[in-house]
C-alpha atoms as a PDB file:
ATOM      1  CA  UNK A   1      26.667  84.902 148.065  1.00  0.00           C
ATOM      2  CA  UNK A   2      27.580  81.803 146.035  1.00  0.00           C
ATOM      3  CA  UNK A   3      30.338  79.995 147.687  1.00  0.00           C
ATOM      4  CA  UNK A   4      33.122  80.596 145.063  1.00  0.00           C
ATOM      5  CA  UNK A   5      32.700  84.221 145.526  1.00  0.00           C
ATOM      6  CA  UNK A   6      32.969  83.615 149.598  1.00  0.00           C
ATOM      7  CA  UNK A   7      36.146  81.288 148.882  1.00  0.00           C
ATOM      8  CA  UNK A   8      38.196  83.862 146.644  1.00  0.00           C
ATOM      9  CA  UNK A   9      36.774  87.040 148.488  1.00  0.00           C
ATOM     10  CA  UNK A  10      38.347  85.216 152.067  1.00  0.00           C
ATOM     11  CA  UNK A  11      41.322  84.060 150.269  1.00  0.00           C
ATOM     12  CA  UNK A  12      42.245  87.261 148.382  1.00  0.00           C
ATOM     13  CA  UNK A  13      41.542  88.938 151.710  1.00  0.00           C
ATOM     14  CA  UNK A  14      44.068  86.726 153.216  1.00  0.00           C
ATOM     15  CA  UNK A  15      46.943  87.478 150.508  1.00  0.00           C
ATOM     16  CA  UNK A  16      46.274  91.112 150.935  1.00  0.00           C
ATOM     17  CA  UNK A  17      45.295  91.297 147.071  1.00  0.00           C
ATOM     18  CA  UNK A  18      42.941  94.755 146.155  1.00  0.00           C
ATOM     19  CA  UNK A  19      39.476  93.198 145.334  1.00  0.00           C
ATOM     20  CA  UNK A  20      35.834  93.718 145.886  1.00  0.00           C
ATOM     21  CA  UNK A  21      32.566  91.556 145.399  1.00  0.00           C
ATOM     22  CA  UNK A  22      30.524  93.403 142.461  1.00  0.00           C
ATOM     23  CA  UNK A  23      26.565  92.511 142.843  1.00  0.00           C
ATOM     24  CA  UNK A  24      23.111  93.949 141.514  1.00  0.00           C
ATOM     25  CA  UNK A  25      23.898  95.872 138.571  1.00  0.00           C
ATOM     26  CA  UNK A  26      27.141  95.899 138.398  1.00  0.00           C
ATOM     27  CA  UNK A  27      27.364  92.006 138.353  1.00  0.00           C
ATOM     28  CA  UNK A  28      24.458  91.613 135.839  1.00  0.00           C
ATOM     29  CA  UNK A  29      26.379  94.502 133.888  1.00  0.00           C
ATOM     30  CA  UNK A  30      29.488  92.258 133.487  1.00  0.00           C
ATOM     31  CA  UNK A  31      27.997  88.891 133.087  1.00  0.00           C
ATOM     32  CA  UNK A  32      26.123  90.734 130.616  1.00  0.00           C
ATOM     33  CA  UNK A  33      28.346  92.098 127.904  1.00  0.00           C
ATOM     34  CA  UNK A  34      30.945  89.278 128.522  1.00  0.00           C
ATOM     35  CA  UNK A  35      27.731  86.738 127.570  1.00  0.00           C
ATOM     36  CA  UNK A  36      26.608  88.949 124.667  1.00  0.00           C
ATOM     37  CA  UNK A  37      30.472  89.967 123.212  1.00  0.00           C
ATOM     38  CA  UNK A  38      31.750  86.162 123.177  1.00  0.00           C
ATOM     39  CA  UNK A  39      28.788  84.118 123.826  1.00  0.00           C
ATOM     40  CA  UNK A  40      30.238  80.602 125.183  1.00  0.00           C
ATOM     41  CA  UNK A  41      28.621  77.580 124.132  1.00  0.00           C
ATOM     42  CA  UNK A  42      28.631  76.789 127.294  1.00  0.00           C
ATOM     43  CA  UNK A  43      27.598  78.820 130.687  1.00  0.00           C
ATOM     44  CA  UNK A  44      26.608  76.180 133.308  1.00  0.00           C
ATOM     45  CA  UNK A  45      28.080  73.116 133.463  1.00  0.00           C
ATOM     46  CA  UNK A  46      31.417  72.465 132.148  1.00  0.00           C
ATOM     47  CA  UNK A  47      32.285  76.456 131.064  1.00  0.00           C
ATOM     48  CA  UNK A  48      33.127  76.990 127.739  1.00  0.00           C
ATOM     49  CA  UNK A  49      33.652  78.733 124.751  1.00  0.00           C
ATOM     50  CA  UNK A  50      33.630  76.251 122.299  1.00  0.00           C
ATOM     51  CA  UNK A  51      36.578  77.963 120.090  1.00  0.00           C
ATOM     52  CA  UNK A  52      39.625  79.679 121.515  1.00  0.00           C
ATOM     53  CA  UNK A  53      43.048  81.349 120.670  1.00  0.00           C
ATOM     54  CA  UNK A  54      44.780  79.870 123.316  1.00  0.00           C
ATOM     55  CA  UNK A  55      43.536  76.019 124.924  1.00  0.00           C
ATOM     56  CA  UNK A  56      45.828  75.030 128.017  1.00  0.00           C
ATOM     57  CA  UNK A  57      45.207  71.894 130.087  1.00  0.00           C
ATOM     58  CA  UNK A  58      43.987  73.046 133.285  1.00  0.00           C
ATOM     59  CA  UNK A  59      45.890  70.477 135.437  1.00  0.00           C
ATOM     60  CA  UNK A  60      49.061  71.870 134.201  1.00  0.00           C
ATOM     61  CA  UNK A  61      48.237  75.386 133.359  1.00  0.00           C
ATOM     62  CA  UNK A  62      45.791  76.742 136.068  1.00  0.00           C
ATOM     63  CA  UNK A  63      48.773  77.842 138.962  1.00  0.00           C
ATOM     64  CA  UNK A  64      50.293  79.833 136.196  1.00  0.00           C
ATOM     65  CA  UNK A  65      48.455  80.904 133.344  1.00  0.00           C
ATOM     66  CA  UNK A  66      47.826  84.334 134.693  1.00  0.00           C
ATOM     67  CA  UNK A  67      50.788  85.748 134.691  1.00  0.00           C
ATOM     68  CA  UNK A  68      51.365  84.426 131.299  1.00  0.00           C
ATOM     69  CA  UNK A  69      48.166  85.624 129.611  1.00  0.00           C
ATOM     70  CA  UNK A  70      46.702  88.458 131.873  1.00  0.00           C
ATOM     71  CA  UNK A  71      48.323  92.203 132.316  1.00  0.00           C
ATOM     72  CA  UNK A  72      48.447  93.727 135.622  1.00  0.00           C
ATOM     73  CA  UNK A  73      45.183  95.320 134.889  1.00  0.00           C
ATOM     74  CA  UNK A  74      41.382  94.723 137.068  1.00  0.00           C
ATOM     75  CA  UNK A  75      39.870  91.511 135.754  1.00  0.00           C
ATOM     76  CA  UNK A  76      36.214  90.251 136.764  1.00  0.00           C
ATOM     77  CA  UNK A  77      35.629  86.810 137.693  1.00  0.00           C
ATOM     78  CA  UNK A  78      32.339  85.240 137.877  1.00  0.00           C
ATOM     79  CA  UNK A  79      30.823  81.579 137.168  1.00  0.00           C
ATOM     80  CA  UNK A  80      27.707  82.367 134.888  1.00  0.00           C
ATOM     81  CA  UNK A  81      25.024  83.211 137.574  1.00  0.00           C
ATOM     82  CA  UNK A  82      24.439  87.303 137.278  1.00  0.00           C
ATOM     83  CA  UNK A  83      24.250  87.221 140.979  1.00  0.00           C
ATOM     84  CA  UNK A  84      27.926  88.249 141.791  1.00  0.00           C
ATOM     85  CA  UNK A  85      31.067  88.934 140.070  1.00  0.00           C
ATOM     86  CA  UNK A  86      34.667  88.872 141.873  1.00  0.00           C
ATOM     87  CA  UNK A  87      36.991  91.937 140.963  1.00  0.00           C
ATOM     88  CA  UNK A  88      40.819  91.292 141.212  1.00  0.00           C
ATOM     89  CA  UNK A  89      43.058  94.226 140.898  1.00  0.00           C
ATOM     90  CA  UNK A  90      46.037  92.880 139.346  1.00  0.00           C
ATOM     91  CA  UNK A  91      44.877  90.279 137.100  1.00  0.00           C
ATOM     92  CA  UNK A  92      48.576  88.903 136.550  1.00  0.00           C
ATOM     93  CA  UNK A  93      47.866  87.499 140.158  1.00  0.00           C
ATOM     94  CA  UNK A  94      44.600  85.787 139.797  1.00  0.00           C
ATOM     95  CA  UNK A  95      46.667  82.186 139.403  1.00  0.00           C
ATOM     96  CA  UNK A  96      47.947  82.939 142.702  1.00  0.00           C
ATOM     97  CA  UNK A  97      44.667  83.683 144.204  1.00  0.00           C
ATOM     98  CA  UNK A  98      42.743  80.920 142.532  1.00  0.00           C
ATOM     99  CA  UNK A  99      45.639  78.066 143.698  1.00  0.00           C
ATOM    100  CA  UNK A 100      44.388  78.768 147.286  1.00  0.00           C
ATOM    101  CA  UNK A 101      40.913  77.981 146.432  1.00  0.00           C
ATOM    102  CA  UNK A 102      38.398  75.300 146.178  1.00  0.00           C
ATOM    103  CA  UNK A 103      38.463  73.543 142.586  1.00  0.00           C
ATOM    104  CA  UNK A 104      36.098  75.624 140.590  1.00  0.00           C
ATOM    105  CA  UNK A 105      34.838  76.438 137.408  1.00  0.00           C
ATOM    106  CA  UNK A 106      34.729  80.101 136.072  1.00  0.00           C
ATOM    107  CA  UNK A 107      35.335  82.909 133.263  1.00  0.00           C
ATOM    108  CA  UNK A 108      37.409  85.903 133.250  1.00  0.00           C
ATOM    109  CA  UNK A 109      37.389  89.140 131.298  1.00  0.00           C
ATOM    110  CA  UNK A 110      38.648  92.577 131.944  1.00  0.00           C
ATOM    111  CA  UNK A 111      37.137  96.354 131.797  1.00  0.00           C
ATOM    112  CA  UNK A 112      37.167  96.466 128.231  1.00  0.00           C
ATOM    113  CA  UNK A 113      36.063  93.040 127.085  1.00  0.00           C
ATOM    114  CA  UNK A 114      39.417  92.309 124.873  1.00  0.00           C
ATOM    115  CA  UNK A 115      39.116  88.392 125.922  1.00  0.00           C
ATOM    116  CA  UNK A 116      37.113  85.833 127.834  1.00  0.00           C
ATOM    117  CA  UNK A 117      38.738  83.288 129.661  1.00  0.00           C
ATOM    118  CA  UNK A 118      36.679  79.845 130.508  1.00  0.00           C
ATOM    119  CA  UNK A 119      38.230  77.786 133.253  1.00  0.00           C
ATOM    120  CA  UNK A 120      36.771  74.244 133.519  1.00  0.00           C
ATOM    121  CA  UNK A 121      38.016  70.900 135.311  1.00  0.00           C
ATOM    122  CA  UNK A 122      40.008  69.891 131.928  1.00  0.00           C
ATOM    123  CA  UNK A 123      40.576  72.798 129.877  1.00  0.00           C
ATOM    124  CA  UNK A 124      41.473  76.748 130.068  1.00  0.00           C
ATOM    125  CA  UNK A 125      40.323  78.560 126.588  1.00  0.00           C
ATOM    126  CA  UNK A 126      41.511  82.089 126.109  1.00  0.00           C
ATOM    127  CA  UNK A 127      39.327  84.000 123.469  1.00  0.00           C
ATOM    128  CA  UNK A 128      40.434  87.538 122.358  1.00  0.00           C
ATOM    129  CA  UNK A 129      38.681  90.005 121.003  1.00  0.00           C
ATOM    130  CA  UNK A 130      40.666  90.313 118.145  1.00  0.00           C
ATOM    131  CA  UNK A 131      39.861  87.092 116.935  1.00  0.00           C
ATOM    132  CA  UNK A 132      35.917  87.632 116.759  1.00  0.00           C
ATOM    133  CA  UNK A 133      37.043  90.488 113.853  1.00  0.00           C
ATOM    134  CA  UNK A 134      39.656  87.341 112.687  1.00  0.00           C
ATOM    135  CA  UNK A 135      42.501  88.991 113.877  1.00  0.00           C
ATOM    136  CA  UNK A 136      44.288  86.848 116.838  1.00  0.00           C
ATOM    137  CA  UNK A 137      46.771  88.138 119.297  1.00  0.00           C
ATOM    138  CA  UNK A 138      48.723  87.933 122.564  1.00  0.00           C
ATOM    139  CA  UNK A 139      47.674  90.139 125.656  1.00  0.00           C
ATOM    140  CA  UNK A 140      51.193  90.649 127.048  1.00  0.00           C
END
């Protein structure tokens, strides 16, 4: 298990948030068609999408953007390796979660694909679905 996944499992765990560790075919299954639907310009490295609806400085934005931009819905977390993918329950939460943790560099999604989210050390881009038809819009 890649250490990220260890850190927000043991953390989430210790907030009591509903989560699970998603691996195999699940994982590759969600790193999959997030990779294929959005396709970042970046996966390793410095994540990121390369165009966005929403660009936040992480510094600032990182403790909070969650409940700003996510609904209380499952999300998947995972850091471009197919070899795990974190599940959060309540999405709205994941700020929370991820303020406890190790600095770390990742993308979110959710069940249905609507948006990708790329987290690196400077920047947090927020692509929606919408947009990739040319249509942009909030999620809350």
């Amino acid at each position: 298990m890649i250490y990220e996944l260890e850190d927000l499992n043991n953390e989430a765990t210790s907030l009591r948030f509903e989560h699970r560790l998603l691996f195999g075919k699940e994982a590759e299954f969600v790193v999959n068609n997030a990779i294929e639907k959005f396709v970042p310009f970046r996966i390793y490295g410095h994540r990121q999408i390369g165009r966005s609806d929403v660009k936040l400085q992480t510094e600032e934005w990182e403790s909070k953007f969650s409940s700003l931009y996510i609904k209380n819905e499952k999300i998947w977390v995972f850091f471009g390796e197919k070899d795990g993918v974190f599940e959060l329950s309540d999405g709205s939460k994941f700020s929370e979660l991820v303020s406890k943790c190790i600095s770390m560099e990742y993308f979110i999604t959710n069940e249905k694909f609507e948006y990708l989210v790329a987290v690196c050390w400077y920047t947090i881009e927020i692509l929606y679905e919408t947009s990739l038809k040319g249509i942009s819009k909030k999620l809350v």
